[in-house]
PDB file of N, CA and C in Angstrom:
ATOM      1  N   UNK A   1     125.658 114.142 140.439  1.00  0.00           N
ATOM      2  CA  UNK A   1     124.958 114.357 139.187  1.00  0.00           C
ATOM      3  C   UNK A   1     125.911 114.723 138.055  1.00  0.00           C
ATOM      4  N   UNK A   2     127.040 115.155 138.508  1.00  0.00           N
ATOM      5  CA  UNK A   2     127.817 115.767 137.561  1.00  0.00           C
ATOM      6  C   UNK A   2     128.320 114.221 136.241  1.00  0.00           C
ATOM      7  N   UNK A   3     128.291 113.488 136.979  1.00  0.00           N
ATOM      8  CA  UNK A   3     128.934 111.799 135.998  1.00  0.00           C
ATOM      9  C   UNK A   3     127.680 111.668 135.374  1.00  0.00           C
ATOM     10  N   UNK A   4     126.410 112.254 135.232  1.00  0.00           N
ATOM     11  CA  UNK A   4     125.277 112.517 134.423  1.00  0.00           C
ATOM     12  C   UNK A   4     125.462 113.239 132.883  1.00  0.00           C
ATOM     13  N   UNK A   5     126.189 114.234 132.878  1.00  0.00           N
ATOM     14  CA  UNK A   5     126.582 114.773 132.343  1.00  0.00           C
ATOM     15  C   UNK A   5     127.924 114.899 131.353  1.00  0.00           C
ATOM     16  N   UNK A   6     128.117 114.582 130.038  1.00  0.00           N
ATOM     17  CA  UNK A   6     129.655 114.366 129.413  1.00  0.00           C
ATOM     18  C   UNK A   6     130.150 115.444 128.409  1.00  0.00           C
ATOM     19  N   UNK A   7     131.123 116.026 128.384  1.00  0.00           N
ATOM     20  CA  UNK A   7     131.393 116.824 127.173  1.00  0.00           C
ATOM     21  C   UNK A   7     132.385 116.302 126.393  1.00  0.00           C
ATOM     22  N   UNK A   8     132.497 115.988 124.843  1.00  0.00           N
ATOM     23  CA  UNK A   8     133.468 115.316 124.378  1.00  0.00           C
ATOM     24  C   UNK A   8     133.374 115.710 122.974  1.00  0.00           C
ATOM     25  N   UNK A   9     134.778 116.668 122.863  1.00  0.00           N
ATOM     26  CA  UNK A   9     134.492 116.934 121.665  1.00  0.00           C
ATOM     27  C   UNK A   9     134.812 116.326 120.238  1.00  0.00           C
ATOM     28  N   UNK A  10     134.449 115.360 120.262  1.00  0.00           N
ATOM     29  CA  UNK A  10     134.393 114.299 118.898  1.00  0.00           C
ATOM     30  C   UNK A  10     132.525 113.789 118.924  1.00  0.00           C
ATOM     31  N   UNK A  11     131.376 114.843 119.465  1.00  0.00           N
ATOM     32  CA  UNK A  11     130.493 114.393 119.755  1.00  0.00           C
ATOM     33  C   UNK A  11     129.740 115.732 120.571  1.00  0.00           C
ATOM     34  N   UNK A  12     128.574 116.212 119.070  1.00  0.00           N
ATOM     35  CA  UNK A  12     127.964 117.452 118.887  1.00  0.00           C
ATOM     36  C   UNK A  12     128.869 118.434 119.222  1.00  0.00           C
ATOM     37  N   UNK A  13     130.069 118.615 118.701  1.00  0.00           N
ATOM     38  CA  UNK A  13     131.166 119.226 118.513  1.00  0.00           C
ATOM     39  C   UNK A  13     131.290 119.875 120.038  1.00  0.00           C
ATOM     40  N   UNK A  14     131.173 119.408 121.107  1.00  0.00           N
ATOM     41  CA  UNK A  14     131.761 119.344 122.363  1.00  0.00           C
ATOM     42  C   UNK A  14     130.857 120.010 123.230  1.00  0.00           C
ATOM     43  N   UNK A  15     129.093 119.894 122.572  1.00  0.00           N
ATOM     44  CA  UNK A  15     128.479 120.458 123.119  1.00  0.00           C
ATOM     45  C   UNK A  15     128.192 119.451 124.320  1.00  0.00           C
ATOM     46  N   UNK A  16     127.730 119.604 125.631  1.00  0.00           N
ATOM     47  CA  UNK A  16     127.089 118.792 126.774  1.00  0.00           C
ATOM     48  C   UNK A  16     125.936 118.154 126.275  1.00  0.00           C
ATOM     49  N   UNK A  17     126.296 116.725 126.829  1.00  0.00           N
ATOM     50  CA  UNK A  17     125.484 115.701 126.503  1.00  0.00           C
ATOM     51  C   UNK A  17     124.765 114.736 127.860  1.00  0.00           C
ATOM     52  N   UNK A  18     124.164 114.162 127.511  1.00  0.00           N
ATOM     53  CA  UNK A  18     123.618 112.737 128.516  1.00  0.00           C
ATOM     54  C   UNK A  18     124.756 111.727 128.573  1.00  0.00           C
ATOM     55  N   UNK A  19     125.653 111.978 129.795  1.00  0.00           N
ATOM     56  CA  UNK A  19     126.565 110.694 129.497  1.00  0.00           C
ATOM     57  C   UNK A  19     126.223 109.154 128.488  1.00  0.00           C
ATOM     58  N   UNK A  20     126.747 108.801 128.248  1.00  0.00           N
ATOM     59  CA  UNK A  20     126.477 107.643 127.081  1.00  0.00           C
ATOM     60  C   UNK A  20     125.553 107.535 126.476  1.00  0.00           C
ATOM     61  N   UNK A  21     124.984 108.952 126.177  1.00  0.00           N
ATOM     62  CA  UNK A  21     124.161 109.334 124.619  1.00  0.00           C
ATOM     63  C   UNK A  21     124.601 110.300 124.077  1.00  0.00           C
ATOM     64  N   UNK A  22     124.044 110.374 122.819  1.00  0.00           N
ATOM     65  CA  UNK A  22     124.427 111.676 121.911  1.00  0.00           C
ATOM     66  C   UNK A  22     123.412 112.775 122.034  1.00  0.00           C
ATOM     67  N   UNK A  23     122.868 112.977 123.090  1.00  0.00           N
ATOM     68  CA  UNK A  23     121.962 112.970 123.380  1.00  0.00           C
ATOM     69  C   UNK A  23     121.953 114.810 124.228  1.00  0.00           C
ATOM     70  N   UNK A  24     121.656 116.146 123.299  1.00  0.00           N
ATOM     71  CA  UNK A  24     122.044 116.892 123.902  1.00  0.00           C
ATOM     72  C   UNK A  24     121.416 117.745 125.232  1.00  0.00           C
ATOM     73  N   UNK A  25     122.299 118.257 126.005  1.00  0.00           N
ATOM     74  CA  UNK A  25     122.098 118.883 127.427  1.00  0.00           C
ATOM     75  C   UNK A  25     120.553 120.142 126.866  1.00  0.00           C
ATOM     76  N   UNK A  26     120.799 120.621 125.867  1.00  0.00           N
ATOM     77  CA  UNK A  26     119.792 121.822 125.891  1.00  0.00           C
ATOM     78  C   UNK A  26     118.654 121.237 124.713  1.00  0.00           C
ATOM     79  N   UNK A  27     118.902 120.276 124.237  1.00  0.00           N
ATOM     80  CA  UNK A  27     117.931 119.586 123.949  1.00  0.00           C
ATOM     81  C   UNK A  27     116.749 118.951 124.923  1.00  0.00           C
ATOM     82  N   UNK A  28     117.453 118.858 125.747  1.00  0.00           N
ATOM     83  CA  UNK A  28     116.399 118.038 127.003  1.00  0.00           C
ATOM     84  C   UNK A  28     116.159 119.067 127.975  1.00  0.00           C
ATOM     85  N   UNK A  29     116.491 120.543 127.627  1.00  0.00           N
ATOM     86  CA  UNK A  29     116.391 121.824 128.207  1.00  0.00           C
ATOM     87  C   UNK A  29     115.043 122.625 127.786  1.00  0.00           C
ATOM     88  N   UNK A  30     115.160 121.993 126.513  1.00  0.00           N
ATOM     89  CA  UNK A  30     114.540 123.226 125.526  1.00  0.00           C
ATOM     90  C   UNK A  30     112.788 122.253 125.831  1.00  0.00           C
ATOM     91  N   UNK A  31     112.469 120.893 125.827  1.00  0.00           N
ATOM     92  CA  UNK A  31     112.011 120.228 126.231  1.00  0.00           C
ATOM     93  C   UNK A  31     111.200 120.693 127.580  1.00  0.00           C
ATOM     94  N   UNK A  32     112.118 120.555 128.427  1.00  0.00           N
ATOM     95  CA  UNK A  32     111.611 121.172 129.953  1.00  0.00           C
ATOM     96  C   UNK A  32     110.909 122.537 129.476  1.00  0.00           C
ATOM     97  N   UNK A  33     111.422 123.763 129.103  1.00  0.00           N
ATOM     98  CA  UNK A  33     111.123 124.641 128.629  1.00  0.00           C
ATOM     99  C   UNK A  33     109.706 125.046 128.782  1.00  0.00           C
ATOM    100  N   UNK A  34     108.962 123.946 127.346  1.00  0.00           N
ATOM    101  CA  UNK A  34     108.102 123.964 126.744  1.00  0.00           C
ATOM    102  C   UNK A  34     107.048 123.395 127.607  1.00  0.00           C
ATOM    103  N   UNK A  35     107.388 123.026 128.924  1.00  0.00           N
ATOM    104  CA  UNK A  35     106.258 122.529 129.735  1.00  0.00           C
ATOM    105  C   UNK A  35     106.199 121.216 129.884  1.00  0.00           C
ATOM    106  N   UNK A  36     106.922 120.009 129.335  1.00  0.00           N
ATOM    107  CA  UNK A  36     106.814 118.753 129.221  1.00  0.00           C
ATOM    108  C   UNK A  36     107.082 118.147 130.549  1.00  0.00           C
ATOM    109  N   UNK A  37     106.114 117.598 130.875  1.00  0.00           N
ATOM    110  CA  UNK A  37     107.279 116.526 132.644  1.00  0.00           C
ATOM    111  C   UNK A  37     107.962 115.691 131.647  1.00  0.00           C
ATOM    112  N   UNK A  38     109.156 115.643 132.865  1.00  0.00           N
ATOM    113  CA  UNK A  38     110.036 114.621 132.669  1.00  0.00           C
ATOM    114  C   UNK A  38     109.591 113.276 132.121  1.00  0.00           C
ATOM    115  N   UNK A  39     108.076 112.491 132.900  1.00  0.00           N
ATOM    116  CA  UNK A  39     107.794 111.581 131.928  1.00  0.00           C
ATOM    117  C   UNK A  39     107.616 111.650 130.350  1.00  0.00           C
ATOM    118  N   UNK A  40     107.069 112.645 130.116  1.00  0.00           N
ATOM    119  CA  UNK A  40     106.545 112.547 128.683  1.00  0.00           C
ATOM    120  C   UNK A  40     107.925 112.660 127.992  1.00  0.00           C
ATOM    121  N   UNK A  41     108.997 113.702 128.288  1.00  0.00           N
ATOM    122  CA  UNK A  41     110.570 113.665 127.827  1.00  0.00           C
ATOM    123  C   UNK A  41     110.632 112.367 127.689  1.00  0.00           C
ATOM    124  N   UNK A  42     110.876 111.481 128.313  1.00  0.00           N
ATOM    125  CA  UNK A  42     111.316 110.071 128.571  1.00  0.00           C
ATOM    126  C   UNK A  42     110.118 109.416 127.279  1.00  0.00           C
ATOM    127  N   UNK A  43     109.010 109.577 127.630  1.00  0.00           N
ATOM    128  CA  UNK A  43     108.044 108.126 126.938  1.00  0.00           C
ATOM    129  C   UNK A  43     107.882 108.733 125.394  1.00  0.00           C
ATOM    130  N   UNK A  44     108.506 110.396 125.087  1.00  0.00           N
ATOM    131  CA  UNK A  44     107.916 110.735 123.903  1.00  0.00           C
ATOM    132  C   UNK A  44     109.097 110.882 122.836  1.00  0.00           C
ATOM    133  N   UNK A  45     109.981 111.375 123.732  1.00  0.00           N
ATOM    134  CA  UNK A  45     111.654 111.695 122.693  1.00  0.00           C
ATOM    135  C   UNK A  45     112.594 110.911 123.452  1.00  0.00           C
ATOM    136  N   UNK A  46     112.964 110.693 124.255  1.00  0.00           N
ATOM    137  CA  UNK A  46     113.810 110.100 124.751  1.00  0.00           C
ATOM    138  C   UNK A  46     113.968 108.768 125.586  1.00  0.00           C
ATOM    139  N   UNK A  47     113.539 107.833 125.280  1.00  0.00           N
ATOM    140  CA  UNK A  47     113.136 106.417 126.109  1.00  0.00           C
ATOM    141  C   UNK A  47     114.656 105.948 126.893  1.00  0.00           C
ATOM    142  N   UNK A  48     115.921 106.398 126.050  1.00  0.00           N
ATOM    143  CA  UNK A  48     117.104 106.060 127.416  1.00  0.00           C
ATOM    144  C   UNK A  48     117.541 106.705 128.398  1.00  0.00           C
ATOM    145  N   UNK A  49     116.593 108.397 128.540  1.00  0.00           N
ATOM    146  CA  UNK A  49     116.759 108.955 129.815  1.00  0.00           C
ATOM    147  C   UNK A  49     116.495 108.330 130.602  1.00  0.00           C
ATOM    148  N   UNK A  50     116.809 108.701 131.654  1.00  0.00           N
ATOM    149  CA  UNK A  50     116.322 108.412 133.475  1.00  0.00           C
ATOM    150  C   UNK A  50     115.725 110.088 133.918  1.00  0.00           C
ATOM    151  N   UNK A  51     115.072 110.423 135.099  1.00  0.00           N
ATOM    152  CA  UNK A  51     114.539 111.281 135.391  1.00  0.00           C
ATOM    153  C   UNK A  51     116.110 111.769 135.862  1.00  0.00           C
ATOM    154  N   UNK A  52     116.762 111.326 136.277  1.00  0.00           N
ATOM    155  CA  UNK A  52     117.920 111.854 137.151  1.00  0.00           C
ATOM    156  C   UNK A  52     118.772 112.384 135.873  1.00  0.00           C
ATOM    157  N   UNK A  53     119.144 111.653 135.100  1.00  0.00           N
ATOM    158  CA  UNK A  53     119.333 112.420 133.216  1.00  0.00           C
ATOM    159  C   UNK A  53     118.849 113.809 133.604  1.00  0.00           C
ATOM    160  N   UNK A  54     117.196 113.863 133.305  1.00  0.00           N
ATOM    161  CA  UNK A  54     116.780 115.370 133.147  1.00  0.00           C
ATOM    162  C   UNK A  54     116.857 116.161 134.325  1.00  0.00           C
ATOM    163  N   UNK A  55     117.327 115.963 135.452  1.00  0.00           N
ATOM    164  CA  UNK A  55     117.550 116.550 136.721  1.00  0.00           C
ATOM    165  C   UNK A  55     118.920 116.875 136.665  1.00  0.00           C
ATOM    166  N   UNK A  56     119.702 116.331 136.536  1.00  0.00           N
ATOM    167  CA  UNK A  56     121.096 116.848 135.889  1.00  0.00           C
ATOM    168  C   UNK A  56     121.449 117.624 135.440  1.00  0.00           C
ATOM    169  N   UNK A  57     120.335 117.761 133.991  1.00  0.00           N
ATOM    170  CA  UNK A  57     120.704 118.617 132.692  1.00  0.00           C
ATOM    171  C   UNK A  57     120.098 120.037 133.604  1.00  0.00           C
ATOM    172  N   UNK A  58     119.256 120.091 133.879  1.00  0.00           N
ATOM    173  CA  UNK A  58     118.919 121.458 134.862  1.00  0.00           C
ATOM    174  C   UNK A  58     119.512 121.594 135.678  1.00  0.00           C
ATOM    175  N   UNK A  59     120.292 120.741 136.873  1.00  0.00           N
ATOM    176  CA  UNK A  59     121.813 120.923 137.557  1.00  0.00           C
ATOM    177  C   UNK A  59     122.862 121.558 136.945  1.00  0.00           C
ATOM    178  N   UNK A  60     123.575 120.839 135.754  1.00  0.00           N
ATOM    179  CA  UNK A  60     124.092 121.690 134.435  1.00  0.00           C
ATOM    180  C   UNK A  60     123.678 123.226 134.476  1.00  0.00           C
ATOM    181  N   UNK A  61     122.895 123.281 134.015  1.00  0.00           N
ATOM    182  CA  UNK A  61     122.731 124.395 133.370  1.00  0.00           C
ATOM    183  C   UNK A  61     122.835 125.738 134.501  1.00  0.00           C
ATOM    184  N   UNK A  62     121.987 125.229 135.515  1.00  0.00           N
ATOM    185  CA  UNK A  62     122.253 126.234 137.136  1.00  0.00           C
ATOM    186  C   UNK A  62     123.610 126.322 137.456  1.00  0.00           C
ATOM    187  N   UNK A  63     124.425 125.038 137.145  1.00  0.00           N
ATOM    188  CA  UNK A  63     125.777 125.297 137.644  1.00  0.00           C
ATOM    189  C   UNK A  63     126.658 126.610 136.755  1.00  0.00           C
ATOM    190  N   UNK A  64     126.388 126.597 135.200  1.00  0.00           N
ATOM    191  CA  UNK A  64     127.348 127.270 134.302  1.00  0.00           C
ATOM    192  C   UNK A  64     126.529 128.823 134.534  1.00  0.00           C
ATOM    193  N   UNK A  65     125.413 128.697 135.066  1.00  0.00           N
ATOM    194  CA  UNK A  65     124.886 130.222 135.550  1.00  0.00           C
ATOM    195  C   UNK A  65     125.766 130.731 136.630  1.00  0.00           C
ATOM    196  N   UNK A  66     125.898 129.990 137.439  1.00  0.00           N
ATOM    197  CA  UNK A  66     126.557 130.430 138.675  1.00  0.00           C
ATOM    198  C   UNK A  66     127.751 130.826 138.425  1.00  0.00           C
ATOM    199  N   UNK A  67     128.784 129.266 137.858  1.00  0.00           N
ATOM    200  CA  UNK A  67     130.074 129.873 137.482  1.00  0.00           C
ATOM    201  C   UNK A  67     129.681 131.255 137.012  1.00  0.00           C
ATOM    202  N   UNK A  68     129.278 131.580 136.221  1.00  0.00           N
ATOM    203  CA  UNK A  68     129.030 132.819 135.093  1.00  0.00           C
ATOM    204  C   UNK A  68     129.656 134.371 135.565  1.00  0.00           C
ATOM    205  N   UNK A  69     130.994 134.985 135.305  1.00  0.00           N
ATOM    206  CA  UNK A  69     130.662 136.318 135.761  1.00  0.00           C
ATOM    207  C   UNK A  69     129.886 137.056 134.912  1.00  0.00           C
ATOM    208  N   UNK A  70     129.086 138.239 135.315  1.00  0.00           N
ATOM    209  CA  UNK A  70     128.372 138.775 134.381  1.00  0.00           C
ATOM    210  C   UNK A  70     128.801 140.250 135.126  1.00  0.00           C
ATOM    211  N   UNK A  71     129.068 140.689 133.679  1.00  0.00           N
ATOM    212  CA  UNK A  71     129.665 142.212 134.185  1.00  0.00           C
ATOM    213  C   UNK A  71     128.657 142.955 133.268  1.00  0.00           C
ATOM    214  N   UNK A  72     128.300 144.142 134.152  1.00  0.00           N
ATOM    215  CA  UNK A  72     127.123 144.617 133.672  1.00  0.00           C
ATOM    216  C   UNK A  72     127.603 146.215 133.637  1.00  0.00           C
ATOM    217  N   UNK A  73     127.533 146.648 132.312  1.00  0.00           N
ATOM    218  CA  UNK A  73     127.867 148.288 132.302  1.00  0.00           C
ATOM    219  C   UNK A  73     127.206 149.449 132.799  1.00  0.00           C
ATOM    220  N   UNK A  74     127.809 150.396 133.174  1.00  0.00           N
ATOM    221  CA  UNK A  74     127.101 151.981 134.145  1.00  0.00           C
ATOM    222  C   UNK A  74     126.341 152.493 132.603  1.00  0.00           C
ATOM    223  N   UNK A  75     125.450 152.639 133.039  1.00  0.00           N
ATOM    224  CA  UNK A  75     124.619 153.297 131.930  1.00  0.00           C
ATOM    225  C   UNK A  75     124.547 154.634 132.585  1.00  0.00           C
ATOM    226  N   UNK A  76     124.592 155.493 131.327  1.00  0.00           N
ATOM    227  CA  UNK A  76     124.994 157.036 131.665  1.00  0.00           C
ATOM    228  C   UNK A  76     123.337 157.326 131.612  1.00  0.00           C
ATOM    229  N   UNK A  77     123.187 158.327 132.411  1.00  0.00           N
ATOM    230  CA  UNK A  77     121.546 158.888 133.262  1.00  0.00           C
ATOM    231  C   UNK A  77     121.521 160.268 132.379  1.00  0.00           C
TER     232      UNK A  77
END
């Protein structure tokens, strides 16, 4: 899934995209979000996705969670 996915920064200034669209990763995030299936993504904003496109972009996004360290501070009691 990852060849789903392109970052290039001459293109939404290097934000993650739909390989060979301009087409952005949290755009088709923000989409899911809001409750949309994947068809309606496809038949309403986006007609050159594939479902595997929007399965990706949520692959994406789980992956940069994971990488993620998250350091979390001692809160004084």
């Amino acid at each position: 899934m990852q060849e789903r996915i392109a970052v290039n920064p001459n293109i939404h200034f290097g934000k993650p995209c739909v390989a060979g669209t301009r087409i952005p990763v949290q755009s088709v995030l923000e989409l899911v979000s809001e409750g949309l299936s994947f068809e309606e993504i496809i038949q309403d904003y986006y007609p050159d996705l594939e479902i595997e496109d929007i399965r990706a972009c949520i692959q994406y996004a789980i992956d940069i969670i994971v990488a993620e360290d998250i350091h979390i501070a001692a809160v004084a009691a």
